[in-house]
Protein backbone atom coordinates (compact mmCIF):
# COMPACT_ATOMS: atom_id res chain seq x y z
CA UNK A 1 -58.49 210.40 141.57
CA UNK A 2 -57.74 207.67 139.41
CA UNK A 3 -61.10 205.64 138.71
CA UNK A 4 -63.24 207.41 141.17
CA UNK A 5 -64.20 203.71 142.92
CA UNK A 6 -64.38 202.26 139.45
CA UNK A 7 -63.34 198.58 139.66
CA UNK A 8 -59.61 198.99 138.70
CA UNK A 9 -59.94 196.13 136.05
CA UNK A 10 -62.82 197.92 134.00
CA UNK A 11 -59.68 200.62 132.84
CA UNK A 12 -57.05 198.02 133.23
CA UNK A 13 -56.95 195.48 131.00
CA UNK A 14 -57.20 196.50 127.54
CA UNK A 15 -53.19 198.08 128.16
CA UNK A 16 -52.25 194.47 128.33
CA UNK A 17 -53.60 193.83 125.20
CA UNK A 18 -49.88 193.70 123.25
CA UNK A 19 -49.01 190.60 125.37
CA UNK A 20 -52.15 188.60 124.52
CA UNK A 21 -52.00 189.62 121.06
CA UNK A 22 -48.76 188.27 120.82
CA UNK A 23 -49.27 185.43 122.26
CA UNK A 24 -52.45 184.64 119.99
CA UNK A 25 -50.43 184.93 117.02
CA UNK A 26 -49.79 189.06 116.82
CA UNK A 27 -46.63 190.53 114.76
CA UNK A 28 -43.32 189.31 115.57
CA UNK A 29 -41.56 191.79 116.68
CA UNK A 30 -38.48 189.64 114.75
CA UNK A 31 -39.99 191.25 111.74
CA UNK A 32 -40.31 195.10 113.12
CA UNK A 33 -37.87 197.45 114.15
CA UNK A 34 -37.79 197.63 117.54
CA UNK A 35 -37.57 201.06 119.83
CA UNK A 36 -33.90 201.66 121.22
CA UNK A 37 -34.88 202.91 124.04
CA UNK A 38 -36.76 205.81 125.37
CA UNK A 39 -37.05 208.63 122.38
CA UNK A 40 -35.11 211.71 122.75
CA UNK A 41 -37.73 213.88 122.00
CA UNK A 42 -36.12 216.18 119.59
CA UNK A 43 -38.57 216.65 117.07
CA UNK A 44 -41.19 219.38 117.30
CA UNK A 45 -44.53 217.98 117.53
CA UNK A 46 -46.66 218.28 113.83
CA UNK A 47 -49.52 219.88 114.39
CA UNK A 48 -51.95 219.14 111.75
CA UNK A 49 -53.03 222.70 109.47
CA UNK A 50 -56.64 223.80 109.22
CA UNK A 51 -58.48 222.72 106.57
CA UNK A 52 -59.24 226.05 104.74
CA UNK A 53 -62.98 225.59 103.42
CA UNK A 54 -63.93 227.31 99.72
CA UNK A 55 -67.01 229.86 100.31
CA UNK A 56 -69.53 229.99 97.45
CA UNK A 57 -72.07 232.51 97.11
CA UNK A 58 -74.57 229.98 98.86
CA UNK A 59 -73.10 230.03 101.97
CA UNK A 60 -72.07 226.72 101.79
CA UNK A 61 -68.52 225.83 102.99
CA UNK A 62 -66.93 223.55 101.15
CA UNK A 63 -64.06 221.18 101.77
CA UNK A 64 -61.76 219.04 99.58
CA UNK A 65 -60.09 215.85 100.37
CA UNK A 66 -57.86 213.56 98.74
CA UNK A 67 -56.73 210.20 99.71
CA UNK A 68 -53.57 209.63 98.38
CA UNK A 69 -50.51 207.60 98.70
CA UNK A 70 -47.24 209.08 99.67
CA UNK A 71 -43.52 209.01 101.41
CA UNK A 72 -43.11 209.64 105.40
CA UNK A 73 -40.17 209.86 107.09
CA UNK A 74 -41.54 208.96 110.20
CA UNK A 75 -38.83 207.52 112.07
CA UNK A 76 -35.66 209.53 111.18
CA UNK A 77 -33.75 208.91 107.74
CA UNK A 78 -36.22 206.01 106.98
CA UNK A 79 -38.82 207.48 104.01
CA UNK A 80 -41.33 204.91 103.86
CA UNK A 81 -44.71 204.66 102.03
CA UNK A 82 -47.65 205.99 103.86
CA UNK A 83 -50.95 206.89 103.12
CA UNK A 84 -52.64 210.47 104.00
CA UNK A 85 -55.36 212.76 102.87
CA UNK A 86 -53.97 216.13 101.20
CA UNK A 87 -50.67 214.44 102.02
CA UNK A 88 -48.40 211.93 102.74
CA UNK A 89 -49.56 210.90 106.30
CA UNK A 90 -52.64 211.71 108.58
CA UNK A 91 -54.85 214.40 106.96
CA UNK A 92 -55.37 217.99 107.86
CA UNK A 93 -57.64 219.44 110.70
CA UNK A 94 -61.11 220.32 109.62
CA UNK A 95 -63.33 223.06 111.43
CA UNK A 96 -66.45 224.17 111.74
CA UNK A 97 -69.50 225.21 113.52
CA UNK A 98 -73.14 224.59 114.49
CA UNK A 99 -75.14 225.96 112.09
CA UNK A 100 -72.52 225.91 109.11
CA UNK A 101 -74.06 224.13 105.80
CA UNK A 102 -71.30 221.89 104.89
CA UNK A 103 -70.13 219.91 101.37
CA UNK A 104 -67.40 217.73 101.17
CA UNK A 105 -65.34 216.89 98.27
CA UNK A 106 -63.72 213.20 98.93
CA UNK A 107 -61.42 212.08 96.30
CA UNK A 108 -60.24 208.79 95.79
CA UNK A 109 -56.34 208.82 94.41
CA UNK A 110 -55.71 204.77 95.69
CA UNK A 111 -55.78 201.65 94.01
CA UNK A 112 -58.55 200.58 95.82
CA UNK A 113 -62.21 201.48 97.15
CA UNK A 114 -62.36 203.15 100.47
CA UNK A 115 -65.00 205.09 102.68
CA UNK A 116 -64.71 208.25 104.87
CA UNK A 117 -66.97 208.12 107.90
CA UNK A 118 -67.03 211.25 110.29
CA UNK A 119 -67.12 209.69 113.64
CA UNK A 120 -69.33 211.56 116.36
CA UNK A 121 -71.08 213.60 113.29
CA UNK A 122 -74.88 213.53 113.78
CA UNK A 123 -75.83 214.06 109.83
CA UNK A 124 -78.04 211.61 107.43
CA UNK A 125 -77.21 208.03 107.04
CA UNK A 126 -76.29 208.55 103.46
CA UNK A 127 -73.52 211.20 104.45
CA UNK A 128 -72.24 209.46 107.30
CA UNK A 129 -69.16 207.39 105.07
CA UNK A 130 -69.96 203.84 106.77
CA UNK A 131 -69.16 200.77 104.45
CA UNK A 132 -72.44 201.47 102.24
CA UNK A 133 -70.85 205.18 100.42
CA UNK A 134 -67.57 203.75 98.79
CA UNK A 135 -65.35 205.45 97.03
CA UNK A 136 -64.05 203.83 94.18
CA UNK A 137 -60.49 204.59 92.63
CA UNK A 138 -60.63 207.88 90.45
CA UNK A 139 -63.52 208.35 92.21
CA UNK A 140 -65.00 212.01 94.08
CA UNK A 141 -68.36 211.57 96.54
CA UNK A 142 -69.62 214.71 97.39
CA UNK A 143 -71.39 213.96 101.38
CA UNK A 144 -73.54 217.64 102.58
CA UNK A 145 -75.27 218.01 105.49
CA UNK A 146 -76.01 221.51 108.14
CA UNK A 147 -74.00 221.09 111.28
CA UNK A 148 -76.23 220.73 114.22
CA UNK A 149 -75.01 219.59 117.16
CA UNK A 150 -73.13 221.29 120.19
CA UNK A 151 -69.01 222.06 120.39
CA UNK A 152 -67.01 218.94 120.10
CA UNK A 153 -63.78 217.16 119.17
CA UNK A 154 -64.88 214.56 116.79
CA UNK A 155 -62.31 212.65 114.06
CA UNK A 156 -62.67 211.30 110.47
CA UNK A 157 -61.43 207.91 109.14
CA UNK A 158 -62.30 205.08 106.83
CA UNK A 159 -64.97 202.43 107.01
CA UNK A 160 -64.54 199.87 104.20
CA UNK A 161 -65.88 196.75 105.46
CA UNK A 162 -63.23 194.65 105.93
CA UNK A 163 -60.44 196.95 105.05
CA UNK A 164 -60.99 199.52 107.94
CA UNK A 165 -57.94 198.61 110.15
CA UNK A 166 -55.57 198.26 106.94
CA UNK A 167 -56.86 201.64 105.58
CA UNK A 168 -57.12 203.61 109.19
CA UNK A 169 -53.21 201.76 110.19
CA UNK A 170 -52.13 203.40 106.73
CA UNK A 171 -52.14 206.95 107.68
CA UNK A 172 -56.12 207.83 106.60
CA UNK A 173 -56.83 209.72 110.25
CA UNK A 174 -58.04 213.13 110.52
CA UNK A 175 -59.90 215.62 113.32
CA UNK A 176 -63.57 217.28 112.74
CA UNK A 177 -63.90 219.86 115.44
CA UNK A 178 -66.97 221.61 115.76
CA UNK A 179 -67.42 225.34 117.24
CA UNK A 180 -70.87 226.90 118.54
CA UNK A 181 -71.22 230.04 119.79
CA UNK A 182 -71.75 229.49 123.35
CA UNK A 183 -68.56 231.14 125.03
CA UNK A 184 -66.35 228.93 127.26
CA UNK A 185 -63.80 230.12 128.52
CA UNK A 186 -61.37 227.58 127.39
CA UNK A 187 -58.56 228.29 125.39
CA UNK A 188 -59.07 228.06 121.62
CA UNK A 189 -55.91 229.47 119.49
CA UNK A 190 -55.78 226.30 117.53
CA UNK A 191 -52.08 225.32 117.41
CA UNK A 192 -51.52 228.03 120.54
CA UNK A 193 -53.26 226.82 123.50
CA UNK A 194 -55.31 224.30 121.61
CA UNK A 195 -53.62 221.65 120.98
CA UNK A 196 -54.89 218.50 118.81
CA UNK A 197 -53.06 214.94 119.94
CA UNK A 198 -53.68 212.35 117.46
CA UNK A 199 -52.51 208.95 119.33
CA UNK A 200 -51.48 206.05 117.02
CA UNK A 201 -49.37 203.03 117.87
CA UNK A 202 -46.70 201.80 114.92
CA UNK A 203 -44.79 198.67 114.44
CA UNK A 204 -42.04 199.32 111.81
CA UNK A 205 -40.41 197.56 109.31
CA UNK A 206 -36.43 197.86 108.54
CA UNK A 207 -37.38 200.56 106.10
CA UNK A 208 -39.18 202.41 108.19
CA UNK A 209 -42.45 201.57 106.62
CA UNK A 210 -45.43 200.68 108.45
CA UNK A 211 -45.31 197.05 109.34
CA UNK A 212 -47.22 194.33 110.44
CA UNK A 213 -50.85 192.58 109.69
CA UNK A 214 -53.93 194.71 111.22
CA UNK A 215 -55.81 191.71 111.13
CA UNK A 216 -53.68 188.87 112.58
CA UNK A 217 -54.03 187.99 115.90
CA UNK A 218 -56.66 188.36 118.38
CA UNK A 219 -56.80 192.40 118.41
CA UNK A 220 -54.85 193.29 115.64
CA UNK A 221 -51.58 195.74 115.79
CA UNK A 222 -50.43 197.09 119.22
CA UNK A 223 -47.27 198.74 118.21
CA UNK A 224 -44.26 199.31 119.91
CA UNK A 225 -43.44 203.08 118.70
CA UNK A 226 -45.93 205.77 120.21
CA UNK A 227 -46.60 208.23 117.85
CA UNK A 228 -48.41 211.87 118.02
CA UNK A 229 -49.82 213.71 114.95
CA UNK A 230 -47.69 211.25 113.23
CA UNK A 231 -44.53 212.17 115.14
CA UNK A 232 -41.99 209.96 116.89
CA UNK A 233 -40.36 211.48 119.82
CA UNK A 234 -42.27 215.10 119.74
CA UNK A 235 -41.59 218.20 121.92
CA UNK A 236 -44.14 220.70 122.31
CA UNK A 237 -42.81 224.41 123.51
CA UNK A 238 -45.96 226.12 125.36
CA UNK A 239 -46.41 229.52 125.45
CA UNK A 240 -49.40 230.02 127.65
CA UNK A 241 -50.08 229.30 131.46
CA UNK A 242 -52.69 227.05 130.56
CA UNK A 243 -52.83 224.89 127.93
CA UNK A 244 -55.99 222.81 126.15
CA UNK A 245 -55.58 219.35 124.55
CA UNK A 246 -58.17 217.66 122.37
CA UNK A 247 -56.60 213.92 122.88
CA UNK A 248 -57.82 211.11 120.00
CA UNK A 249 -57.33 207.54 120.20
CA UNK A 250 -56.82 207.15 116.44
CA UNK A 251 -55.01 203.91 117.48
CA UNK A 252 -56.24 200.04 116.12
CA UNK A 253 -56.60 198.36 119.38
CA UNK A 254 -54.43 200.20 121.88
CA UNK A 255 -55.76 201.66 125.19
CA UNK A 256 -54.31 204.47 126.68
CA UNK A 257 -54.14 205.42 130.33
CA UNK A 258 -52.58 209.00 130.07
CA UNK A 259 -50.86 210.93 132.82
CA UNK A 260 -48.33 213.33 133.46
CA UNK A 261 -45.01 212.12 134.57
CA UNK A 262 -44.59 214.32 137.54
CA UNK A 263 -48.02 212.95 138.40
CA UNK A 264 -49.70 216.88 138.48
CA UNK A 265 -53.42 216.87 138.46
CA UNK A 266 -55.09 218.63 135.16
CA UNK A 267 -58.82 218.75 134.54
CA UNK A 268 -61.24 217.25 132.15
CA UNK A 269 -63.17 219.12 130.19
CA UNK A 270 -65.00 217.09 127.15
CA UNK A 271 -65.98 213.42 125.96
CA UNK A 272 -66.87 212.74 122.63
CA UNK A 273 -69.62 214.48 121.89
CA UNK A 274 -69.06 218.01 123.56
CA UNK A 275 -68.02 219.69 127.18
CA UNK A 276 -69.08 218.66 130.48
CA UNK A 277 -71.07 220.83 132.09
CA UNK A 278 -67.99 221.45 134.78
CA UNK A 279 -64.58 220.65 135.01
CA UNK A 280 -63.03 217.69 136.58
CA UNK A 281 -60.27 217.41 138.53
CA UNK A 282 -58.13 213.81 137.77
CA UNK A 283 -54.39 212.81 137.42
CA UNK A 284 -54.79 209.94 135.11
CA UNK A 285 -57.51 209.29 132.33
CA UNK A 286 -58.01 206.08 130.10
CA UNK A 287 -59.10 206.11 126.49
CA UNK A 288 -59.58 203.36 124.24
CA UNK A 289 -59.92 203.31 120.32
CA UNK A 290 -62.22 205.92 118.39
CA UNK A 291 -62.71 207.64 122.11
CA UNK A 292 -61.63 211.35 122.66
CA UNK A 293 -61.30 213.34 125.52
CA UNK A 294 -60.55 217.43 126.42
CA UNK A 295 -58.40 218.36 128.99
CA UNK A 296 -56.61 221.71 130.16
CA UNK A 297 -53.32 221.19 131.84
CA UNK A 298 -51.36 224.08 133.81
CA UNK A 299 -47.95 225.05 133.26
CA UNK A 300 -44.21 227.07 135.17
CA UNK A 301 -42.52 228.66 133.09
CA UNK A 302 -39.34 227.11 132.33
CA UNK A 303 -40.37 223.74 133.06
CA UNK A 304 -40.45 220.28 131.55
CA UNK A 305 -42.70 217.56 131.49
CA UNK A 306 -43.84 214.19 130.11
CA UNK A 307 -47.11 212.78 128.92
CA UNK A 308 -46.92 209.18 128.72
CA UNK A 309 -49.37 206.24 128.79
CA UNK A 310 -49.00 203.62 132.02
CA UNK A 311 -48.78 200.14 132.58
CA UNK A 312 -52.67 199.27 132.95
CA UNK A 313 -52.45 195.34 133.74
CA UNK A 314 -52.59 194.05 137.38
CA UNK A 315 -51.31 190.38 135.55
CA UNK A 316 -49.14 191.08 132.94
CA UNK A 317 -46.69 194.40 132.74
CA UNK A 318 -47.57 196.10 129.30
CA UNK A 319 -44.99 198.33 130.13
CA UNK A 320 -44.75 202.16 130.51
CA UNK A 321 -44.33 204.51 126.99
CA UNK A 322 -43.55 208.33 126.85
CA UNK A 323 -45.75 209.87 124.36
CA UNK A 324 -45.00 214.08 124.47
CA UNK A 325 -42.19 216.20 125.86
CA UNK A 326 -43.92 219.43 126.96
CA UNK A 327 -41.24 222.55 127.40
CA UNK A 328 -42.58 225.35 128.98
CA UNK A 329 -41.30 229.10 127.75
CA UNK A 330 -38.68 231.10 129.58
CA UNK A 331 -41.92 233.68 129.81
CA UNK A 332 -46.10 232.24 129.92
CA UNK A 333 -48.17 234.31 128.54
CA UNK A 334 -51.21 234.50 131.27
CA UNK A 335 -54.47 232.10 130.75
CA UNK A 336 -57.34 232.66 132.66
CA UNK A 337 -58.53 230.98 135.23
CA UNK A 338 -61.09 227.78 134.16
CA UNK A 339 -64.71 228.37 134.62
CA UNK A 340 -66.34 226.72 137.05
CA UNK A 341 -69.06 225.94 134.44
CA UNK A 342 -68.69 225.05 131.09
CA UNK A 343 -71.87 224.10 129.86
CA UNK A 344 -75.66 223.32 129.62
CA UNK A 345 -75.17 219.67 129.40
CA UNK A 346 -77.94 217.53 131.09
CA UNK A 347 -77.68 214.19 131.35
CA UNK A 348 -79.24 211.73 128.67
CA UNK A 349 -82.13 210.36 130.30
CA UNK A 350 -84.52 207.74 129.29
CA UNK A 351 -88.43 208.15 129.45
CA UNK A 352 -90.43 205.49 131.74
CA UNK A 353 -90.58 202.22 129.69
CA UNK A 354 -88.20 202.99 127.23
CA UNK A 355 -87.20 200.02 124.70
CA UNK A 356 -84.19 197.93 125.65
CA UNK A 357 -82.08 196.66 123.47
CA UNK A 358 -79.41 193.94 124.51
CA UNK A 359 -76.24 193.25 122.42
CA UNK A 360 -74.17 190.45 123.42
CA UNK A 361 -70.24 190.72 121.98
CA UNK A 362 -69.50 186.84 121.30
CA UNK A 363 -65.63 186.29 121.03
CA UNK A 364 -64.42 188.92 117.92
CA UNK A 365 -66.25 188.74 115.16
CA UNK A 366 -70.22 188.72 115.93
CA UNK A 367 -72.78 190.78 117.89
CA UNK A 368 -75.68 188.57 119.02
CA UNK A 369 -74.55 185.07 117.52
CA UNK A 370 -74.40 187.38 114.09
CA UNK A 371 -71.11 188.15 111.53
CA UNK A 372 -72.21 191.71 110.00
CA UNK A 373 -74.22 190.86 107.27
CA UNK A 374 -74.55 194.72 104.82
CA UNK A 375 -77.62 193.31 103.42
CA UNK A 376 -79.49 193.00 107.00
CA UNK A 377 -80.91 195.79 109.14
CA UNK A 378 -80.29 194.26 112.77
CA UNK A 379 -82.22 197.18 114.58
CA UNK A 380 -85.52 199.67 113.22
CA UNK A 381 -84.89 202.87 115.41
CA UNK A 382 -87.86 205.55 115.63
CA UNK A 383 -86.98 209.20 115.02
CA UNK A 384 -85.86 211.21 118.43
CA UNK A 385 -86.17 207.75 120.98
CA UNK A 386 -83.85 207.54 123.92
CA UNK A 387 -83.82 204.01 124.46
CA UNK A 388 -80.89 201.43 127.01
CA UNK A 389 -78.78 199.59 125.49
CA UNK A 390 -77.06 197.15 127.50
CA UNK A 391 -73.71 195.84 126.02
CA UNK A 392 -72.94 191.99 127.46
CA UNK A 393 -69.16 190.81 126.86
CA UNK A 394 -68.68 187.46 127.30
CA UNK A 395 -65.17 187.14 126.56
CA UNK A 396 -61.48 189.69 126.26
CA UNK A 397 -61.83 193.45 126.29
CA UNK A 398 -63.94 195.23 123.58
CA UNK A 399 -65.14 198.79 123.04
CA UNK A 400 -68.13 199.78 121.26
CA UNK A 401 -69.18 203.06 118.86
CA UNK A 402 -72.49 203.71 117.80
CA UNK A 403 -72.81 205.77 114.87
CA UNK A 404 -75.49 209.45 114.67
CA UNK A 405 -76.11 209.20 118.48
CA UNK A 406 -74.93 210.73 121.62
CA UNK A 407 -75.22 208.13 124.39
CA UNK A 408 -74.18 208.26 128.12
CA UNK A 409 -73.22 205.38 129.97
CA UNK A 410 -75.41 204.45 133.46
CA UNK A 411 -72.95 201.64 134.40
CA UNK A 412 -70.68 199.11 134.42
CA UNK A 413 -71.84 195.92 136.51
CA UNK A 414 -73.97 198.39 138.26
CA UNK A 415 -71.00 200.25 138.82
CA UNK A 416 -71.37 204.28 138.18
CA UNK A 417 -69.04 205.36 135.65
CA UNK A 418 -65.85 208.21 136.60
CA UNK A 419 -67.24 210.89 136.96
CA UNK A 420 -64.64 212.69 134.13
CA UNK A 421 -66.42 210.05 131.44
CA UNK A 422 -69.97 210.90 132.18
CA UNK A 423 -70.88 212.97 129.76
CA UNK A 424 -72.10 212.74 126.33
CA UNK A 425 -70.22 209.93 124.58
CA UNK A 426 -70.17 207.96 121.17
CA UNK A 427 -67.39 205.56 121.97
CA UNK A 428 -67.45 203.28 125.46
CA UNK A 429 -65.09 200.39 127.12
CA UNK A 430 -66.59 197.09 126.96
CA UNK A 431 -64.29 195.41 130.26
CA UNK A 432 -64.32 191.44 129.46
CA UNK A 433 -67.08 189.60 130.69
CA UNK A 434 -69.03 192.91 131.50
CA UNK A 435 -71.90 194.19 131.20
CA UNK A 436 -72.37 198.16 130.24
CA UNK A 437 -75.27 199.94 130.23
CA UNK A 438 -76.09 202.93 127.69
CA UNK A 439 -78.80 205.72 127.67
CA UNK A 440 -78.89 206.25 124.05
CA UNK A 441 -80.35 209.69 122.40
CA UNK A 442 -81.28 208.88 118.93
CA UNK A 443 -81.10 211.83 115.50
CA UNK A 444 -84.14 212.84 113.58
CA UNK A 445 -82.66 211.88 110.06
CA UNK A 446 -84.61 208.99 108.60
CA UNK A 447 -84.48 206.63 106.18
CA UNK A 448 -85.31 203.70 106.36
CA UNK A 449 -83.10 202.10 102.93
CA UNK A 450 -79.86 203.06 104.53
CA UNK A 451 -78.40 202.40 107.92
CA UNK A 452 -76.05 203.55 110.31
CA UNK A 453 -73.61 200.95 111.94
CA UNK A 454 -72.77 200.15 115.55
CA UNK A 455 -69.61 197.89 116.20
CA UNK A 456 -66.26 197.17 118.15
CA UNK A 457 -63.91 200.08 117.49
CA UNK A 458 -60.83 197.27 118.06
CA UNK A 459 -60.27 197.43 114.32
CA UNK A 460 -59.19 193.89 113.75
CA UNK A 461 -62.74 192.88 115.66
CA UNK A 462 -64.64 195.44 113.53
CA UNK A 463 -63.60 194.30 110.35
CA UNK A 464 -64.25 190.68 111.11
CA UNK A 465 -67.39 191.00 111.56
CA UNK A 466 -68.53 192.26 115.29
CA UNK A 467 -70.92 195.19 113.42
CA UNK A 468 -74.35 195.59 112.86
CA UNK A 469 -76.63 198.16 111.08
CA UNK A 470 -79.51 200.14 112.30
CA UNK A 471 -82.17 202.07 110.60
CA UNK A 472 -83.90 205.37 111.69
CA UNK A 473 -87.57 205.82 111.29
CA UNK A 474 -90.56 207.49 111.42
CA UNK A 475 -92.28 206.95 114.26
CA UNK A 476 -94.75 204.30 113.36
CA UNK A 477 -93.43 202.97 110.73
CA UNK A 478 -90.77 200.21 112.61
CA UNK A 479 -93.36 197.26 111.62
CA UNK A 480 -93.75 198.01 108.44
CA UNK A 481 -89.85 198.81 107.56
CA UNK A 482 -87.52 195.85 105.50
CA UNK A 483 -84.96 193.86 107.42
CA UNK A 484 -83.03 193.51 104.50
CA UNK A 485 -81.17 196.24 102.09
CA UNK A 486 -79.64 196.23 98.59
CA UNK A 487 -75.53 196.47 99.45
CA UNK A 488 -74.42 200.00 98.08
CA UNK A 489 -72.29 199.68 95.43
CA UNK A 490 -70.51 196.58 97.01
């Protein structure tokens, strides 16, 4: 079940993306190195360590990060500089769970000012890392919040406006998962049977460096060298009859439409912002940027298999890329078999007369006829509304992320979504000259001096300028609340 009746085009197009970019002025790949080939899949996959959190005597849980500049050797016998957090490349997994009272420590070790926004993190505006909390060089900013929201694979990245796509292409990428204490069922041996799979698309230079602009072209870098956790060519040996993947589109502007090589079914069992309340059955899922998805495969021992990403274009052939080698043990350990139920997930439903909003995505770099602008609030938000949201695109494919919330989508032209992406979500597809319609479930955090953002998570379109800002309020008070801000620290 591919699209379940979707129209083919709505998950299709996006893939094509590297041939329009290129033609619209996208790296040359004159200037990159290009792939020889299929990989041989030789290295063993990375998988990022667990953050290890410092307990004080107030319960809180604190974590340190550092983004810092380093040396990779991402592509073999090329060292190249790359940027990380706690290291040279990526950054290290971070966990925790509903409930937990948080503090981060966010060091600064560049030459220049960045953010760190946890994406799919309900907390207060003036934790959530958007372009408003920088970090300047030398700099520590110390974010705290209580962890309330149900189990889910979220992800962590910068959000300097303007600089997003530069700093994010770079190597600053990490996941956020969150626990709760609702048993599933699933497996959840982190490393073991649960397996983190941090996409990313690279163009290289002859050094093995990194190459290309992020913000040339019409959407930016679409790389020609699939990386996972930051590894080119990975194995992964399983050890376990089933196996769970939390899969993250950390890419710029790629889209992935995943599926195993042997074309075996597997079964979705998250979006975004926590499980489905039952499995579902599929052979091929699509994901674009900032999206993430759960999914528990089955394995023989003894066997092999790819995971690879597929053409998507009915037009123009992006072509086919292998992304993991997965090598079953001579011996599985036995999994058990996946619940029929996974959780207490209703839908997001919108009261009678709710407010809609409309956003219209005009070419790729305005929402509404409007360049971001950090000294205007676009949208006043009361406290705990569900509202619609319908997202018009009049032009090439877009996505779009709405910070705090958990939103599900109701359609696309009228058009119900599959069913293994209709759950809670942060992140959506935006098909070209679409409409997509949202039921959005708004936080109780207010404050009505800083805002949250909503934007295109195509990096290149983000950072020039298809964002806006939204305040949440107390119920009441939307009249009476400013439409402009004083820039933080900008």
């Amino acid at each position: 079940m591919h699209v379940d009746g979707m129209k083919r085009r709505h998950f299709l197009t996006l893939a094509a993306l590297s041939s329009v970019a290129a033609a619209c002025g996208a790296d040359s790949p004159a200037d990159a190195v290009r792939p020889a080939g299929k990989p041989a899949f030789r290295t063993r996959l990375r998988i990022p360590p667990l953050l290890e959190p410092k307990a004080g005597k107030d319960g809180v849980r604190r974590f340190d990060l550092t983004m810092q500049r380093g040396r990779t050797a991402i592509l073999p016998g090329a060292l190249a500089g790359t940027w990380g957090f706690n290291g040279s490349f990526l950054g290290p997994t971070i966990r925790a769970s509903r409930g937990d009272r948080v503090r981060m420590a966010v060091t600064n070790r560049l030459q220049e000012a960045s953010t760190v926004h946890w994406h799919g993190l309900r907390l207060p505006a003036e934790m959530d890392g958007g372009p408003h909390q920088t970090i300047e060089p030398g700099a520590t900013w110390t974010p705290h919040w209580t962890i309330d929201q149900p189990a889910a694979t979220s992800w962590y990245h910068p959000h300097p406006h303007g600089r997003t796509a530069t700093h994010t292409y770079r190597g600053l990428a990490g996941m956020f998962i969150i626990d709760d204490d609702r048993p599933t069922g699933l497996p959840e041996r982190y490393g073991v049977d649960d397996i983190p799979l941090i996409l990313q698309d690279k163009r290289f230079a002859p050094d093995g460096s990194p190459a290309g602009d992020p913000l040339k072209g019409t959407f930016g870098i679409l790389g020609d060298h699939m990386l996972v956790n930051g590894t080119y060519g990975p194995f992964l040996e399983v050890t376990t009859e089933r196996v769970r993947f939390r899969v993250l589109n950390g890419s710029n502007a790629r889209m992935y439409h995943l599926s195993f090589a042997d074309r075996r079914g597997f079964h979705v069992v998250g979006n975004d912002q926590g499980l489905l309340a039952a499995p579902v059955p599929v052979d091929r899922i699509s994901l674009t940027p900032g999206e993430r998805v759960e999914i528990v495969a089955a394995f023989a021992a003894g066997e092999q298999v790819l995971l690879r990403t597929l053409s998507g274009s009915d037009d123009i052939d992006e072509g086919d890329f292998d992304l993991l080698k997965i090598v079953a043990a001579p011996r599985l350990a036995a999994s058990p078999p996946l619940p029929a139920r996974l959780a207490d997930t209703a839908p997001i439903t919108a009261p009678p007369g709710a407010r809609v909003r409309r956003f219209r995505l005009n070419g790729h770099d305005a929402i509404n006829g409007k360049e971001m602008d950090l000294s205007r609030i676009d949208e006043v938000v009361p406290a705990g509304a569900t509202e619609i949201w319908e997202i018009e695109n009049t032009v090439y494919a877009h996505n779009f992320h709405i910070h705090e919330v958990a939103l599900q989508v109701l359609d696309v032209d009228g058009e119900k979504p599959p069913a293994y992406a209709s759950g809670h979500k942060d992140t959506v597809y935006v098909p070209p000259k679409s409409t997509v319609r949202l039921a959005v479930r708004f936080g109780r955090f207010t404050d009505p001096a800083t805002p949250y953002m909503y934007h295109c998570h195509i990096l290149r379109h983000e950072d020039s300028g298809m964002m806006g800002q939204f305040v949440i309020v107390r119920p009441g008070t939307e009249d009476r609340t400013p439409r402009t801000i004083a820039a933080h620290h900008m």
